[in-house]
PDB file of N, CA and C in Angstrom:
ATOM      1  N   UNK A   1      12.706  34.796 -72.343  1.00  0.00           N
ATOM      2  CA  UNK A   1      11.374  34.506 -72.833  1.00  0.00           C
ATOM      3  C   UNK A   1      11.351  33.097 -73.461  1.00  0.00           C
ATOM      4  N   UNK A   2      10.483  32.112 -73.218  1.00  0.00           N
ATOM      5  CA  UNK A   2      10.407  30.871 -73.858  1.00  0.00           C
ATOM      6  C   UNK A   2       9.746  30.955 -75.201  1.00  0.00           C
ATOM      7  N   UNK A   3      10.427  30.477 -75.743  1.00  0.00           N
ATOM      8  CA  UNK A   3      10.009  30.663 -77.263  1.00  0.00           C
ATOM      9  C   UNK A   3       8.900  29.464 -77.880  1.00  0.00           C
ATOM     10  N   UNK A   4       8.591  29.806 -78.568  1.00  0.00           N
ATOM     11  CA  UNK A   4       7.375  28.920 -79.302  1.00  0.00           C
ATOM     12  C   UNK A   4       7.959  27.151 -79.619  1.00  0.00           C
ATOM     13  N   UNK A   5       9.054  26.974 -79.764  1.00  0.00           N
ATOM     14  CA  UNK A   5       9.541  26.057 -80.185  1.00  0.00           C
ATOM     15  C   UNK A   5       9.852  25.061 -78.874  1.00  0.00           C
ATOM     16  N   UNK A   6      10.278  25.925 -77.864  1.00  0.00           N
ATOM     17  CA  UNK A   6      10.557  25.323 -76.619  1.00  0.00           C
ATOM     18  C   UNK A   6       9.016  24.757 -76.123  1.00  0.00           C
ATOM     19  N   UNK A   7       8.252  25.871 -75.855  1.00  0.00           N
ATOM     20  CA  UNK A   7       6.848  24.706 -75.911  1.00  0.00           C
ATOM     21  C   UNK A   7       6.343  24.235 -76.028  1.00  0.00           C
ATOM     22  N   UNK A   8       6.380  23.653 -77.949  1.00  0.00           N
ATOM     23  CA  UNK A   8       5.884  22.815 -78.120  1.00  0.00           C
ATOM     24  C   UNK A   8       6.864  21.267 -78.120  1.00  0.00           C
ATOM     25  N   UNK A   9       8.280  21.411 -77.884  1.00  0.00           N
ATOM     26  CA  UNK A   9       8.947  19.814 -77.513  1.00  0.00           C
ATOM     27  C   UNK A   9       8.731  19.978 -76.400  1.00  0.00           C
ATOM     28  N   UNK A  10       8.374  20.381 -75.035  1.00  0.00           N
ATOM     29  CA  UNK A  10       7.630  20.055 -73.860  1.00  0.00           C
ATOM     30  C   UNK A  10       6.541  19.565 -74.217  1.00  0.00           C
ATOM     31  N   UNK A  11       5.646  20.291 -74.797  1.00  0.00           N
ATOM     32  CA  UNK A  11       4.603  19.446 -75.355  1.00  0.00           C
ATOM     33  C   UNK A  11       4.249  18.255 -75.710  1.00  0.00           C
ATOM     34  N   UNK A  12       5.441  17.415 -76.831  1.00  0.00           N
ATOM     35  CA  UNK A  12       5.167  16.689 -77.661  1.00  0.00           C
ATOM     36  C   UNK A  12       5.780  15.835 -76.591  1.00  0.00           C
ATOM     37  N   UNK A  13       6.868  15.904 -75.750  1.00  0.00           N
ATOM     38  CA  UNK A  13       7.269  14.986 -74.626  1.00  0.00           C
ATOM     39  C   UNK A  13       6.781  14.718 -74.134  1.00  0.00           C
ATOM     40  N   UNK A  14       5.563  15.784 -73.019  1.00  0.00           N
ATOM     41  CA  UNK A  14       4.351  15.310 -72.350  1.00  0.00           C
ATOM     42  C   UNK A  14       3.233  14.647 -72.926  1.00  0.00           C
ATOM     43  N   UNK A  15       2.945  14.801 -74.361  1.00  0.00           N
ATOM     44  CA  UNK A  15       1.947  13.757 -75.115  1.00  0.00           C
ATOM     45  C   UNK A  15       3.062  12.680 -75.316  1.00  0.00           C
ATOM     46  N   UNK A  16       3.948  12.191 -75.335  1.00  0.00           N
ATOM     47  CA  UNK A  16       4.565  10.929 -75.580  1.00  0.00           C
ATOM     48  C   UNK A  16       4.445   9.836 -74.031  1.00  0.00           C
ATOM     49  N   UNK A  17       5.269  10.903 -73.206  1.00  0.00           N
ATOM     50  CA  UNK A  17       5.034  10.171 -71.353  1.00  0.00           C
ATOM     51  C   UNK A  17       3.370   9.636 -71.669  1.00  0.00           C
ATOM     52  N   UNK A  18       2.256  10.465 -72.110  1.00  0.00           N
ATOM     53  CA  UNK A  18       0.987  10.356 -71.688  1.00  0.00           C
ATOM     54  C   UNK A  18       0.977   8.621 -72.317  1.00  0.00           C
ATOM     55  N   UNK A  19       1.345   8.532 -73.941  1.00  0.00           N
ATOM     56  CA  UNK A  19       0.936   7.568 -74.730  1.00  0.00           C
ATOM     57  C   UNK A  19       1.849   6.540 -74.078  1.00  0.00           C
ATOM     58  N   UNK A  20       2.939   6.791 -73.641  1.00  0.00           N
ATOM     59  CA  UNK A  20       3.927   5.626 -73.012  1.00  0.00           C
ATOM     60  C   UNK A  20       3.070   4.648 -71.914  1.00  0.00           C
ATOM     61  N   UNK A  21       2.435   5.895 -70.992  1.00  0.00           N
ATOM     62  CA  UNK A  21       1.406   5.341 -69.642  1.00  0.00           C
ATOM     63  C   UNK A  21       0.423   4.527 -69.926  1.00  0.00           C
ATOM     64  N   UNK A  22      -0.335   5.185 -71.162  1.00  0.00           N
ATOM     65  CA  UNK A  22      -1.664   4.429 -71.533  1.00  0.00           C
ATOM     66  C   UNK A  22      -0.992   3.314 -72.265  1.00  0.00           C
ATOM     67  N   UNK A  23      -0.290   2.772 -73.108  1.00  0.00           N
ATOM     68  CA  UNK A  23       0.100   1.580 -72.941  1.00  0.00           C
ATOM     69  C   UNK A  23       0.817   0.749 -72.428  1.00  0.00           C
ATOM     70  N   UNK A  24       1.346   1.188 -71.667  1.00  0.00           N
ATOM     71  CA  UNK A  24       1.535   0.330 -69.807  1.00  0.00           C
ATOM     72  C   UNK A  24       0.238  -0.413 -69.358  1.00  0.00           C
ATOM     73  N   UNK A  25      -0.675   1.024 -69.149  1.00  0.00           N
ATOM     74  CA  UNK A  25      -1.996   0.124 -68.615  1.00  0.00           C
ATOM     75  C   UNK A  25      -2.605  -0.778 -69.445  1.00  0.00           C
ATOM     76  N   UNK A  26      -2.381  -0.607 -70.903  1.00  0.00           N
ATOM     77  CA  UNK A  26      -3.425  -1.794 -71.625  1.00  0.00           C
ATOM     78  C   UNK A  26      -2.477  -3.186 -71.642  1.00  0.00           C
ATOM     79  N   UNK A  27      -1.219  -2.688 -71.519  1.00  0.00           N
ATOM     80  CA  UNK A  27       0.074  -3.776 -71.276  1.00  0.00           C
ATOM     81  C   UNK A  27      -0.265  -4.683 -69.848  1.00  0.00           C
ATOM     82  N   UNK A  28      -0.721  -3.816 -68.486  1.00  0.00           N
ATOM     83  CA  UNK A  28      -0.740  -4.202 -67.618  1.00  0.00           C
ATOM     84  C   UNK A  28      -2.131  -5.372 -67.252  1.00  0.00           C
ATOM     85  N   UNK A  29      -3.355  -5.142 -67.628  1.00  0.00           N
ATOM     86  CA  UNK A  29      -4.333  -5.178 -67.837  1.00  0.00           C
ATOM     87  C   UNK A  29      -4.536  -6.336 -68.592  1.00  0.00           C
ATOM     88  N   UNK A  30      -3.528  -6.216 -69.499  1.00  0.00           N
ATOM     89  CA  UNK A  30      -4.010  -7.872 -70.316  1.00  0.00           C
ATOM     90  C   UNK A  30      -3.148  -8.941 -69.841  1.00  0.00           C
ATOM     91  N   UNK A  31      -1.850  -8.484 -69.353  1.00  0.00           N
ATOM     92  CA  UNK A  31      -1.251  -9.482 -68.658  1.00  0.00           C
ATOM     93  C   UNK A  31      -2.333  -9.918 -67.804  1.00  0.00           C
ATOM     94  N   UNK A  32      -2.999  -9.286 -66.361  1.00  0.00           N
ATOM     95  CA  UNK A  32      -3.983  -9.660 -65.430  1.00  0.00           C
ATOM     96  C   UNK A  32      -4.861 -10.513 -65.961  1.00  0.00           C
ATOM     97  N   UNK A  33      -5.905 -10.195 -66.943  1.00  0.00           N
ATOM     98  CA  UNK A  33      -6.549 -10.804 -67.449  1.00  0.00           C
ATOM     99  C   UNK A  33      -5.881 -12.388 -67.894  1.00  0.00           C
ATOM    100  N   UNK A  34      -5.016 -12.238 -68.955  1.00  0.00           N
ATOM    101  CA  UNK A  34      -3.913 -13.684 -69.373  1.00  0.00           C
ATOM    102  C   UNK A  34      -3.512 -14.110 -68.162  1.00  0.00           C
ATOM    103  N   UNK A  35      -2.978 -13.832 -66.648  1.00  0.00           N
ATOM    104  CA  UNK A  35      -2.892 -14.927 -65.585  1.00  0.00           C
ATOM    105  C   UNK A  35      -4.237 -15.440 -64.959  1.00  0.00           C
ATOM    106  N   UNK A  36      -5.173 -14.379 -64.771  1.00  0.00           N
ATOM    107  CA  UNK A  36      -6.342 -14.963 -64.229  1.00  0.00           C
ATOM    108  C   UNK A  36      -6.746 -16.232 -65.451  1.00  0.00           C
ATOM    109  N   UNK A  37      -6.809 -16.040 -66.752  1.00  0.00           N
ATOM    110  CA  UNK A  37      -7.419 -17.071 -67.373  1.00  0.00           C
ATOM    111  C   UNK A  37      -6.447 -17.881 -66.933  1.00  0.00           C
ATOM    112  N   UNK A  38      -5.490 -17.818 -67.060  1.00  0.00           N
ATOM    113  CA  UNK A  38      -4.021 -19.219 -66.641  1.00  0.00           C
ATOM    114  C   UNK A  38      -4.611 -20.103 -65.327  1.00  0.00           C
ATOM    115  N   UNK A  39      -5.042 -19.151 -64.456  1.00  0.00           N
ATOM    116  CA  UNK A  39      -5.425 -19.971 -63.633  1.00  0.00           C
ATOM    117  C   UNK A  39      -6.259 -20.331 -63.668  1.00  0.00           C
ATOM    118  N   UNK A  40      -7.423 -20.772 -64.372  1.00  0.00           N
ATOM    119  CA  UNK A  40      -8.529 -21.589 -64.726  1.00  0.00           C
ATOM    120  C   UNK A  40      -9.440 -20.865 -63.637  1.00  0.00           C
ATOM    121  N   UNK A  41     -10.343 -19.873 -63.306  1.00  0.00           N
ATOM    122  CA  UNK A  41     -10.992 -19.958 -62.627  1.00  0.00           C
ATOM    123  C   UNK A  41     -12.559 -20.329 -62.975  1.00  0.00           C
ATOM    124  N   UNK A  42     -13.639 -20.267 -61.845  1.00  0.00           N
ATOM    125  CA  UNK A  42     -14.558 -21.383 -62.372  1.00  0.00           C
ATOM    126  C   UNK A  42     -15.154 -20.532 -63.317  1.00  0.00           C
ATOM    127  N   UNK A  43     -15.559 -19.508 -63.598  1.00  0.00           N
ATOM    128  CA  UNK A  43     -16.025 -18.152 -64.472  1.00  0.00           C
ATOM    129  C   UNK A  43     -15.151 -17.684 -65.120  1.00  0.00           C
ATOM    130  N   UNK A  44     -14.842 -17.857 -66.645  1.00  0.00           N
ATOM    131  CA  UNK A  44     -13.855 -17.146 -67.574  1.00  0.00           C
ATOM    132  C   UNK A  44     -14.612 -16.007 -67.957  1.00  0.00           C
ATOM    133  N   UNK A  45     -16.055 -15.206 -67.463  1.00  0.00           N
ATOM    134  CA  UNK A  45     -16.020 -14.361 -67.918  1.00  0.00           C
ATOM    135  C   UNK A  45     -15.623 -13.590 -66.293  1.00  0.00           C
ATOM    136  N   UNK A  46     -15.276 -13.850 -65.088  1.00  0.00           N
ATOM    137  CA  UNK A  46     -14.846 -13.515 -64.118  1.00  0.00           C
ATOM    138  C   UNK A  46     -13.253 -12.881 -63.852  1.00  0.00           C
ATOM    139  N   UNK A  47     -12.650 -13.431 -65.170  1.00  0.00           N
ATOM    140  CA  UNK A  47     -11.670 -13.379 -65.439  1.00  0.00           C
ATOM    141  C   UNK A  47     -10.873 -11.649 -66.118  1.00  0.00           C
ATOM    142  N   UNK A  48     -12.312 -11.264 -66.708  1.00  0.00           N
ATOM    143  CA  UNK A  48     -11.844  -9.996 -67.271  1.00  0.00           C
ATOM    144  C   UNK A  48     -12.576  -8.813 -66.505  1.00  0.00           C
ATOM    145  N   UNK A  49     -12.811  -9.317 -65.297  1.00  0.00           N
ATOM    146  CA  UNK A  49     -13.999  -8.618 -63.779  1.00  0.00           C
ATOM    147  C   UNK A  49     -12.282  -7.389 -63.445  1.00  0.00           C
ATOM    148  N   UNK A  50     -12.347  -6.166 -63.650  1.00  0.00           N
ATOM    149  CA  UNK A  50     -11.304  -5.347 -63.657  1.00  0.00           C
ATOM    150  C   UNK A  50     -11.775  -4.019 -62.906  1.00  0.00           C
ATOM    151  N   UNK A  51     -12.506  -4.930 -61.688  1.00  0.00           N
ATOM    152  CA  UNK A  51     -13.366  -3.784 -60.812  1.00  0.00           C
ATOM    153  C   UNK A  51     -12.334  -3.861 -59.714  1.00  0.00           C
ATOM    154  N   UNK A  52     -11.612  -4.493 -59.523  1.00  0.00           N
ATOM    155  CA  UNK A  52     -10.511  -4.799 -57.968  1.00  0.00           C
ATOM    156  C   UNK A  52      -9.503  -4.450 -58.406  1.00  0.00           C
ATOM    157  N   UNK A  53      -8.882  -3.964 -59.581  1.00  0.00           N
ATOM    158  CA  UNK A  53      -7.727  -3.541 -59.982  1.00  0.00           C
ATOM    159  C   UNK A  53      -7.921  -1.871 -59.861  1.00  0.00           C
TER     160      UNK A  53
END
């Protein structure tokens, strides 16, 4: 029988993976944004356009 304790450190592992992911993407996301501005394009507000990602 899995005990109460065992489910919740599955738990707290799977909310950690979750929080690890979501800041990957805000990690990933601002890098994109920081090269598009690098590259000067002619619209800096074109720059944070995160519809093609």
């Amino acid at each position: 029988m899995i005990s109460f304790s065992d489910v919740s450190q599955v738990e707290q592992t799977a909310l950690s993976a979750e929080n690890d992911l979501l800041v990957a993407r805000v990690a990933y996301v601002t890098a994109v944004v920081r090269l598009r501005l690098a590259l000067g394009p002619p619209d800096p507000v074109a720059a944070a356009d995160l519809r093609g990602l």
